[in-house]
PDB file of N, CA and C in Angstrom:
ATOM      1  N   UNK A   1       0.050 -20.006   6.000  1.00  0.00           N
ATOM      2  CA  UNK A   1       1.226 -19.274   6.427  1.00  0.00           C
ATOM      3  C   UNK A   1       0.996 -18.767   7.845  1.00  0.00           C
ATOM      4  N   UNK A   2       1.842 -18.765   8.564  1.00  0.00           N
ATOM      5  CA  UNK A   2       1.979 -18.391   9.926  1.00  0.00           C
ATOM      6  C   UNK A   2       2.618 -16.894  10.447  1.00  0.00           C
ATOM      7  N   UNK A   3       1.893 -16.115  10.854  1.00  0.00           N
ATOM      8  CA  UNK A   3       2.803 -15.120  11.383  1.00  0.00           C
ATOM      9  C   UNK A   3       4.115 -15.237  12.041  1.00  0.00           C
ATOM     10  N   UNK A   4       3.682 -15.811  13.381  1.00  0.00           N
ATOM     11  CA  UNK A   4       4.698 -15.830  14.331  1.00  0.00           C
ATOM     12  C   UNK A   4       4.335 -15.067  15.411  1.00  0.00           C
ATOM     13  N   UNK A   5       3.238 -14.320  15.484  1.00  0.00           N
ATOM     14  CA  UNK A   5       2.844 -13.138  16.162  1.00  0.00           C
ATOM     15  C   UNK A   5       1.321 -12.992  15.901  1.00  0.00           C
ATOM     16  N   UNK A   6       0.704 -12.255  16.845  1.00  0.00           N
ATOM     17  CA  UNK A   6      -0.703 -12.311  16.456  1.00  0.00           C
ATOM     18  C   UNK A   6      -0.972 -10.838  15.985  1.00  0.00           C
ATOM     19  N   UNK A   7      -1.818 -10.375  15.388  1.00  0.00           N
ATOM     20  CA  UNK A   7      -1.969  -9.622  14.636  1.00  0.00           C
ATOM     21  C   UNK A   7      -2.053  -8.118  15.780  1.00  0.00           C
ATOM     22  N   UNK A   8      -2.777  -8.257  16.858  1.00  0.00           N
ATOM     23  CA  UNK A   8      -2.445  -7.367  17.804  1.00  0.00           C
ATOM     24  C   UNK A   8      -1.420  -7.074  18.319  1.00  0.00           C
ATOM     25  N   UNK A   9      -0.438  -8.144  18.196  1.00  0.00           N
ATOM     26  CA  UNK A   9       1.512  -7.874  18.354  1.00  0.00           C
ATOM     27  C   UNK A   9       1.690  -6.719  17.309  1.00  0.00           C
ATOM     28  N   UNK A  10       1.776  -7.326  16.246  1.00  0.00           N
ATOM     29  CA  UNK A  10       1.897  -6.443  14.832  1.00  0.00           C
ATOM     30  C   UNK A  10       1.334  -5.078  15.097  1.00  0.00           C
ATOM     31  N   UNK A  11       0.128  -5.049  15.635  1.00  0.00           N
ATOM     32  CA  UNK A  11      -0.092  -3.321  15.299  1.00  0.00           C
ATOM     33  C   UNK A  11       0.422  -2.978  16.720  1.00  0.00           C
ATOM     34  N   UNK A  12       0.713  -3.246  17.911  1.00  0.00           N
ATOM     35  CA  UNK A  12       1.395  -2.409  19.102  1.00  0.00           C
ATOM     36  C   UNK A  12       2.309  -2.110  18.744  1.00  0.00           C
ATOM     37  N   UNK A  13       3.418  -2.924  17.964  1.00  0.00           N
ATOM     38  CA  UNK A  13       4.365  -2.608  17.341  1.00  0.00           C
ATOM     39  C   UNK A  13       4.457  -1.511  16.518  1.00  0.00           C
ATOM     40  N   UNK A  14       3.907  -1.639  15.686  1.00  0.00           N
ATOM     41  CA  UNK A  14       4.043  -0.623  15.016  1.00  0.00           C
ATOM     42  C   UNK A  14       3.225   1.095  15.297  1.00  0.00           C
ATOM     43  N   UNK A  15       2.386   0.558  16.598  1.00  0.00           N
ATOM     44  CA  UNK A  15       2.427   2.330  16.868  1.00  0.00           C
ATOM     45  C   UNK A  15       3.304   2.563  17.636  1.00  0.00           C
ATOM     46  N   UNK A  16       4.385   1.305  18.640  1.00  0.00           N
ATOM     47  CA  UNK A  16       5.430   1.879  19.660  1.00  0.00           C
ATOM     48  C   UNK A  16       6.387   2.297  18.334  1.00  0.00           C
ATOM     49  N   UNK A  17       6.659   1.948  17.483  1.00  0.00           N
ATOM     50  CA  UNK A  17       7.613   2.654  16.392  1.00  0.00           C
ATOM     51  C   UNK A  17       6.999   3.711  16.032  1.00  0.00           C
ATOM     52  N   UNK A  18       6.122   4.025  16.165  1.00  0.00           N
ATOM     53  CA  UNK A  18       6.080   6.086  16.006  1.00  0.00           C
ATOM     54  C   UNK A  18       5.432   5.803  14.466  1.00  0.00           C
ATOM     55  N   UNK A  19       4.500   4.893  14.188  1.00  0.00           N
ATOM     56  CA  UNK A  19       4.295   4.077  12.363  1.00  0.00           C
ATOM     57  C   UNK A  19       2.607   4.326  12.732  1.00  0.00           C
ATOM     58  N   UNK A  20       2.019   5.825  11.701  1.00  0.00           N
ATOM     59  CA  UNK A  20       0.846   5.997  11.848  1.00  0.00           C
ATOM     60  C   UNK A  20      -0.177   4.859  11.061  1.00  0.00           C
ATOM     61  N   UNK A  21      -1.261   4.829  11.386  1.00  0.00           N
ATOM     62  CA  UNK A  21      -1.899   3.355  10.637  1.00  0.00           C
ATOM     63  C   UNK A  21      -2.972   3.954  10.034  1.00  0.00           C
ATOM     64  N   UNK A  22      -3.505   3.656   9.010  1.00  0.00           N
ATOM     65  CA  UNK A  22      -4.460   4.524   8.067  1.00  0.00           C
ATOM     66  C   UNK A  22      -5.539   3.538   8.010  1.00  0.00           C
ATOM     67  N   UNK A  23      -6.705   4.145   8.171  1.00  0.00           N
ATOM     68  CA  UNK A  23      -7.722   3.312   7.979  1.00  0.00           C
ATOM     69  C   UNK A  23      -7.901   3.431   6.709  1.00  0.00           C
ATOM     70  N   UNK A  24      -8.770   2.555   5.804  1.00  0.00           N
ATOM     71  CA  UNK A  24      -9.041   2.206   4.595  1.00  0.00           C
ATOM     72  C   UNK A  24     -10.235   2.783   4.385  1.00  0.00           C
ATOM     73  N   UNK A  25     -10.227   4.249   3.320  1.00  0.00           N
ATOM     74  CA  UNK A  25     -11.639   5.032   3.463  1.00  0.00           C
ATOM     75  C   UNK A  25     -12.177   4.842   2.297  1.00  0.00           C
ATOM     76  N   UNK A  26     -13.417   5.559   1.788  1.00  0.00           N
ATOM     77  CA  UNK A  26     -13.937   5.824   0.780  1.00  0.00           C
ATOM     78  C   UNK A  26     -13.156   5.960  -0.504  1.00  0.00           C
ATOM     79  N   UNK A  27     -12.216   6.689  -0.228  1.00  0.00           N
ATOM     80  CA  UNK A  27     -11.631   7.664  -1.286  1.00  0.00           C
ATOM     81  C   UNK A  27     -10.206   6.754  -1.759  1.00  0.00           C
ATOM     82  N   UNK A  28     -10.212   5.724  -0.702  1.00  0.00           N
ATOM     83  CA  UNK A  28      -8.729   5.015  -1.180  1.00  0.00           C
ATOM     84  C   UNK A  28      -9.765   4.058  -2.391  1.00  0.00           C
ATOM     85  N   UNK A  29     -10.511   4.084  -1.681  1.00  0.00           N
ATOM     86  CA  UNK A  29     -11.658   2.540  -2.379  1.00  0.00           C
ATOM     87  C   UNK A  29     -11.313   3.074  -3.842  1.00  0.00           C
ATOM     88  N   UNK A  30     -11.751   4.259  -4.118  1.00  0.00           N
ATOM     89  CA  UNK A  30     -12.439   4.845  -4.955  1.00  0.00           C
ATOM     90  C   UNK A  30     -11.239   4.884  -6.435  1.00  0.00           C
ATOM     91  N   UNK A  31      -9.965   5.219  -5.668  1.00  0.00           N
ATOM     92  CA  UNK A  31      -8.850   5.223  -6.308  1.00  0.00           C
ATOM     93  C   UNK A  31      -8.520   4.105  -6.735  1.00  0.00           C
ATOM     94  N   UNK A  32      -8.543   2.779  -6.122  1.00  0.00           N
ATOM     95  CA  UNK A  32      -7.949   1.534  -6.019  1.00  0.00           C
ATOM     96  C   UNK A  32      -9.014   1.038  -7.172  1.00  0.00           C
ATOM     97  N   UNK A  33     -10.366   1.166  -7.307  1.00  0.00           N
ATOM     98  CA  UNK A  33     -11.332   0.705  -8.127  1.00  0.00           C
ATOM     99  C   UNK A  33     -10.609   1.497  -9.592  1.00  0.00           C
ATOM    100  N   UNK A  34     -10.429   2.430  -9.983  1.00  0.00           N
ATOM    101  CA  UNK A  34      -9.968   3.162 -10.698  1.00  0.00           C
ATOM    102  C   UNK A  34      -8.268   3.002 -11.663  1.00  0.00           C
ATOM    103  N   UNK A  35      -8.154   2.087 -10.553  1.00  0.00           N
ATOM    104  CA  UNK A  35      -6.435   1.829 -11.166  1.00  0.00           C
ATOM    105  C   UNK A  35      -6.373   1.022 -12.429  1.00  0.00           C
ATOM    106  N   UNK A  36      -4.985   0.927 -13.305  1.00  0.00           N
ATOM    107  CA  UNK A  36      -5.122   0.004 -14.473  1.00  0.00           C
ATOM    108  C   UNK A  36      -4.773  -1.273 -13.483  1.00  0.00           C
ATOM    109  N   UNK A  37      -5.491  -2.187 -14.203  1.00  0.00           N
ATOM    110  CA  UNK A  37      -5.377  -3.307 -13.485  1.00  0.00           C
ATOM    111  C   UNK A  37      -4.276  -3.912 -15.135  1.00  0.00           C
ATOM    112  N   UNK A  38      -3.349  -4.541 -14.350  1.00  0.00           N
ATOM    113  CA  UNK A  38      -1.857  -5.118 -15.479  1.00  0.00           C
ATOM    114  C   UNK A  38      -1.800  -6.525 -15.155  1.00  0.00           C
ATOM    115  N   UNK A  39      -1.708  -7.489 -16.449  1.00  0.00           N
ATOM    116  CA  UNK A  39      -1.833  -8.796 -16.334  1.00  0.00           C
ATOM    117  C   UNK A  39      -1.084  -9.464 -15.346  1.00  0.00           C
ATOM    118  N   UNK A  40       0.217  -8.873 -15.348  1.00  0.00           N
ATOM    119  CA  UNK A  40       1.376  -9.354 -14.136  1.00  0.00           C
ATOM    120  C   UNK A  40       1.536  -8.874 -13.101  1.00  0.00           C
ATOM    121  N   UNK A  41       0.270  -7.967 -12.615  1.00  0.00           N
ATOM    122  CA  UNK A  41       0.378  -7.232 -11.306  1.00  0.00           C
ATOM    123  C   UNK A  41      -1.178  -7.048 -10.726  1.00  0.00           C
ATOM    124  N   UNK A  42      -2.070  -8.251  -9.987  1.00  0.00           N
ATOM    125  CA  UNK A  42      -3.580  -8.091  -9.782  1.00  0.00           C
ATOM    126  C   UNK A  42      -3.135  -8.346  -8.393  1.00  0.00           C
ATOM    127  N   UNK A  43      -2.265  -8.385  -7.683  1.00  0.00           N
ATOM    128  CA  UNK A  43      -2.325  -7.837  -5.929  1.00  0.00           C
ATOM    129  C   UNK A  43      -3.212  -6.681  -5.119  1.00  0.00           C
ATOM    130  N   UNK A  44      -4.290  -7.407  -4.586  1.00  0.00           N
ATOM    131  CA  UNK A  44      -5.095  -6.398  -4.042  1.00  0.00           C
ATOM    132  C   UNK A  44      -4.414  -5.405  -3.093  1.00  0.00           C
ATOM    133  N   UNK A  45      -3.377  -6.276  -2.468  1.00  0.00           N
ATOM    134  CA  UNK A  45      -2.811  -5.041  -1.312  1.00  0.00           C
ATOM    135  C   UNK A  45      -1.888  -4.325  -1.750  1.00  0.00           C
ATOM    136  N   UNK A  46      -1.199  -4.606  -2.568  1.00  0.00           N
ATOM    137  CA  UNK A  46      -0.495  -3.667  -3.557  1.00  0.00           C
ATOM    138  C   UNK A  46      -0.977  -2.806  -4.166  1.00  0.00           C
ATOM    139  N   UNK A  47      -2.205  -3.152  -4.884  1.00  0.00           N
ATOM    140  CA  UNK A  47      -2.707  -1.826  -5.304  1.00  0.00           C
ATOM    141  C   UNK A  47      -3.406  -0.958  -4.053  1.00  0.00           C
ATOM    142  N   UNK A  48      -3.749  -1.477  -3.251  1.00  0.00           N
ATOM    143  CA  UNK A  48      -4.543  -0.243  -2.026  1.00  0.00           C
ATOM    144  C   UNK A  48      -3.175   0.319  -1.489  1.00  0.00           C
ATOM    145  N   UNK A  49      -2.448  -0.160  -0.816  1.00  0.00           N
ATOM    146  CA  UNK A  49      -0.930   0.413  -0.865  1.00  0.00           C
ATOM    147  C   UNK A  49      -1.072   2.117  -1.986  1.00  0.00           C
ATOM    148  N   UNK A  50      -0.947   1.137  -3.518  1.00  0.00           N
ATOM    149  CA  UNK A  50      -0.603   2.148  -4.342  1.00  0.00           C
ATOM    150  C   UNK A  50      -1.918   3.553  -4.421  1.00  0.00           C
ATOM    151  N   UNK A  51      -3.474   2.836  -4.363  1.00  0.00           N
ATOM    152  CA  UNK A  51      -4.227   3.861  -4.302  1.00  0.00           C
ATOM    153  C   UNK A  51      -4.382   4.828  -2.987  1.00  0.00           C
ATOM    154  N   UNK A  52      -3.674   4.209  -1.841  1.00  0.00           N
ATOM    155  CA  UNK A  52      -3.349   5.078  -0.616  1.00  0.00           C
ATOM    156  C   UNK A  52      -2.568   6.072  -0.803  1.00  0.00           C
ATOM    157  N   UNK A  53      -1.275   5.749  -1.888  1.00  0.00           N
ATOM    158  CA  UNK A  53      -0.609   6.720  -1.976  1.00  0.00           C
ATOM    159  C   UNK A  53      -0.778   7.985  -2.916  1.00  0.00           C
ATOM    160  N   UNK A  54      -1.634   7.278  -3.467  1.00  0.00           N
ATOM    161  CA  UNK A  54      -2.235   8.454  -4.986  1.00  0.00           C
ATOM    162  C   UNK A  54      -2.795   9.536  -4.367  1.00  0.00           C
ATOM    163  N   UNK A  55      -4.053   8.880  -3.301  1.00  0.00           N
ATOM    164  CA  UNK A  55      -4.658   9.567  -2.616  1.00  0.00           C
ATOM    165  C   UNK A  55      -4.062  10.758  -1.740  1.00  0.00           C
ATOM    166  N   UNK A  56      -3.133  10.297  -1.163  1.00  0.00           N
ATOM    167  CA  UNK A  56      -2.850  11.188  -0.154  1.00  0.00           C
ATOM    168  C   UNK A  56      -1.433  11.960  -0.545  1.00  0.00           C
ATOM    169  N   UNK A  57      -1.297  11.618  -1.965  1.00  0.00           N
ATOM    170  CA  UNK A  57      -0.050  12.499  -1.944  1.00  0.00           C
ATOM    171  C   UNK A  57       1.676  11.898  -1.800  1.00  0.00           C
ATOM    172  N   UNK A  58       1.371  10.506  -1.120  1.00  0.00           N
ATOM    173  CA  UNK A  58       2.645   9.918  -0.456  1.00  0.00           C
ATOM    174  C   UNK A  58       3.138   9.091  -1.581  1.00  0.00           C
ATOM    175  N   UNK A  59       5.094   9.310  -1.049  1.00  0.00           N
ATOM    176  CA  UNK A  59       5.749   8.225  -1.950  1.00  0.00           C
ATOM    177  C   UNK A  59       5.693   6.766  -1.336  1.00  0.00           C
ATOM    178  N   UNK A  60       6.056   5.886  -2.449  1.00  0.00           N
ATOM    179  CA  UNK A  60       5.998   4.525  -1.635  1.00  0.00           C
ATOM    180  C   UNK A  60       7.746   4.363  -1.772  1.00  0.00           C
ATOM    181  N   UNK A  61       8.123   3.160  -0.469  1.00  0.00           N
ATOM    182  CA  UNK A  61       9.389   3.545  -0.669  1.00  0.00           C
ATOM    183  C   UNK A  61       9.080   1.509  -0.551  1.00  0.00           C
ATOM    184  N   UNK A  62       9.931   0.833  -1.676  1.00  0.00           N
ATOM    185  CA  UNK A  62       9.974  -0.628  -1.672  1.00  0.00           C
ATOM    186  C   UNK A  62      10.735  -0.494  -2.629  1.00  0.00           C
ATOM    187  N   UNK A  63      11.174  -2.403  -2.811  1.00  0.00           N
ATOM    188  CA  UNK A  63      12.231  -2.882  -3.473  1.00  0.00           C
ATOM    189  C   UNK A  63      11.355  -3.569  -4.187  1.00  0.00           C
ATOM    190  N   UNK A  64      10.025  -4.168  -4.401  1.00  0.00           N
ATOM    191  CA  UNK A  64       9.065  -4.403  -5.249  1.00  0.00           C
ATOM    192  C   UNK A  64       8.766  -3.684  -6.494  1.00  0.00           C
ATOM    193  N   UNK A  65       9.559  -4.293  -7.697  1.00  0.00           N
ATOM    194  CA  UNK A  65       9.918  -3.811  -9.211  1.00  0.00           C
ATOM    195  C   UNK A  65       8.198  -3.813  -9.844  1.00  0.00           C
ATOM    196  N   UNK A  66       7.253  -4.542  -9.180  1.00  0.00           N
ATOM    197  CA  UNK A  66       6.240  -4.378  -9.642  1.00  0.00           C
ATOM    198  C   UNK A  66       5.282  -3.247  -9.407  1.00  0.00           C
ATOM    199  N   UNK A  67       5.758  -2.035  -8.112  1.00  0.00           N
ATOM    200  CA  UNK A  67       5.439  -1.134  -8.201  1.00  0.00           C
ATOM    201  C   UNK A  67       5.886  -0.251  -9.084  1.00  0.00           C
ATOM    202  N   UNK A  68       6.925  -0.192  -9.805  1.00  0.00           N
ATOM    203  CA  UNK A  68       7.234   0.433 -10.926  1.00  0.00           C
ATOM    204  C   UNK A  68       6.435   0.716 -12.269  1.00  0.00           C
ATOM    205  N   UNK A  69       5.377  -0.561 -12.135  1.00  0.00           N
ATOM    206  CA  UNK A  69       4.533  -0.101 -13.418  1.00  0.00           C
ATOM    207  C   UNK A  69       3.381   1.098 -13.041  1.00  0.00           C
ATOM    208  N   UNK A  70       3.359   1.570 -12.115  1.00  0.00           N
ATOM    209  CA  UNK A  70       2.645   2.467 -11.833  1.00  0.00           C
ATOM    210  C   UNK A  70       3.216   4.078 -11.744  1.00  0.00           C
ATOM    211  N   UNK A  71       4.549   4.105 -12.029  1.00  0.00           N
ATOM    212  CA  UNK A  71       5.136   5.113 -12.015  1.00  0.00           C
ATOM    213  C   UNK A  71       4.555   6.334 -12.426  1.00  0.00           C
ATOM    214  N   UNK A  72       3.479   6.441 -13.658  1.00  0.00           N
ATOM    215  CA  UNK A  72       3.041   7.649 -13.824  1.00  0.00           C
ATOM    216  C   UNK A  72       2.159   7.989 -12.892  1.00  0.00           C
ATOM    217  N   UNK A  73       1.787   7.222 -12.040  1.00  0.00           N
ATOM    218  CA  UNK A  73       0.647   7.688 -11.141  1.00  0.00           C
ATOM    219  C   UNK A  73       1.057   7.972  -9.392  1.00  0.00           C
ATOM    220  N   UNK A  74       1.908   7.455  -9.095  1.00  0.00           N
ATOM    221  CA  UNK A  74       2.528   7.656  -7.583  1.00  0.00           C
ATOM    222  C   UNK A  74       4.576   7.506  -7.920  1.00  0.00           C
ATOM    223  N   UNK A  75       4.487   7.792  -6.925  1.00  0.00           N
ATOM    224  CA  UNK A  75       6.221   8.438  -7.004  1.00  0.00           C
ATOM    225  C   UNK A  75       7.182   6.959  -5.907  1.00  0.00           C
ATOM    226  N   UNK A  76       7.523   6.225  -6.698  1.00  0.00           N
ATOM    227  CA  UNK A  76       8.464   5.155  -6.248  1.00  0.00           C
ATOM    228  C   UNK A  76       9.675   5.120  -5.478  1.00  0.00           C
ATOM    229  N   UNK A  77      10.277   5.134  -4.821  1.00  0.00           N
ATOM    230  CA  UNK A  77      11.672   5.187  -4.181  1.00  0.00           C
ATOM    231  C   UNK A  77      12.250   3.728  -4.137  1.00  0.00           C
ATOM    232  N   UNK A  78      13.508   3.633  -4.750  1.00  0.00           N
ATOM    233  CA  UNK A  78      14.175   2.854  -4.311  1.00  0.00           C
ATOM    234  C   UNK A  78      14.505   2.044  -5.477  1.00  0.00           C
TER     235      UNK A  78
END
């Protein structure tokens, strides 16, 4: 699969949009190791996504119905 853009496009972009970027720490690890892992949902970046948000408190805001199985643990929008 092809971007279209090189990956240093992608992040200038997104700090000229005012879009803070989180490094991937200990404690997301720690959460993400910890999650139920669900037969129809083993996306690694989905779940660090989801253990980012556990961690820190934040909602996730997507149209991805497969974040929904996590509902008791982070707060979904949308």
């Amino acid at each position: 699969m092809k971007l279209g853009k090189t990956i240093q496009t992608f992040y200038n972009e997104t700090i000229a949009a005012k879009i803070e970027v989180l490094p991937i720490s200990p404690s997301y690890l720690e959460t993400f190791a910890n999650l139920p892992l669900f037969p129809n949902h083993k996306d690694p970046f989905d779940r660090l996504i989801i253990a980012t948000s556990i961690t820190d408190n934040l909602s996730i805001i997507t149209t991805d119905t497969k974040f929904s199985l996590y509902n008791n643990l982070v707060t979904v929008l949308w």
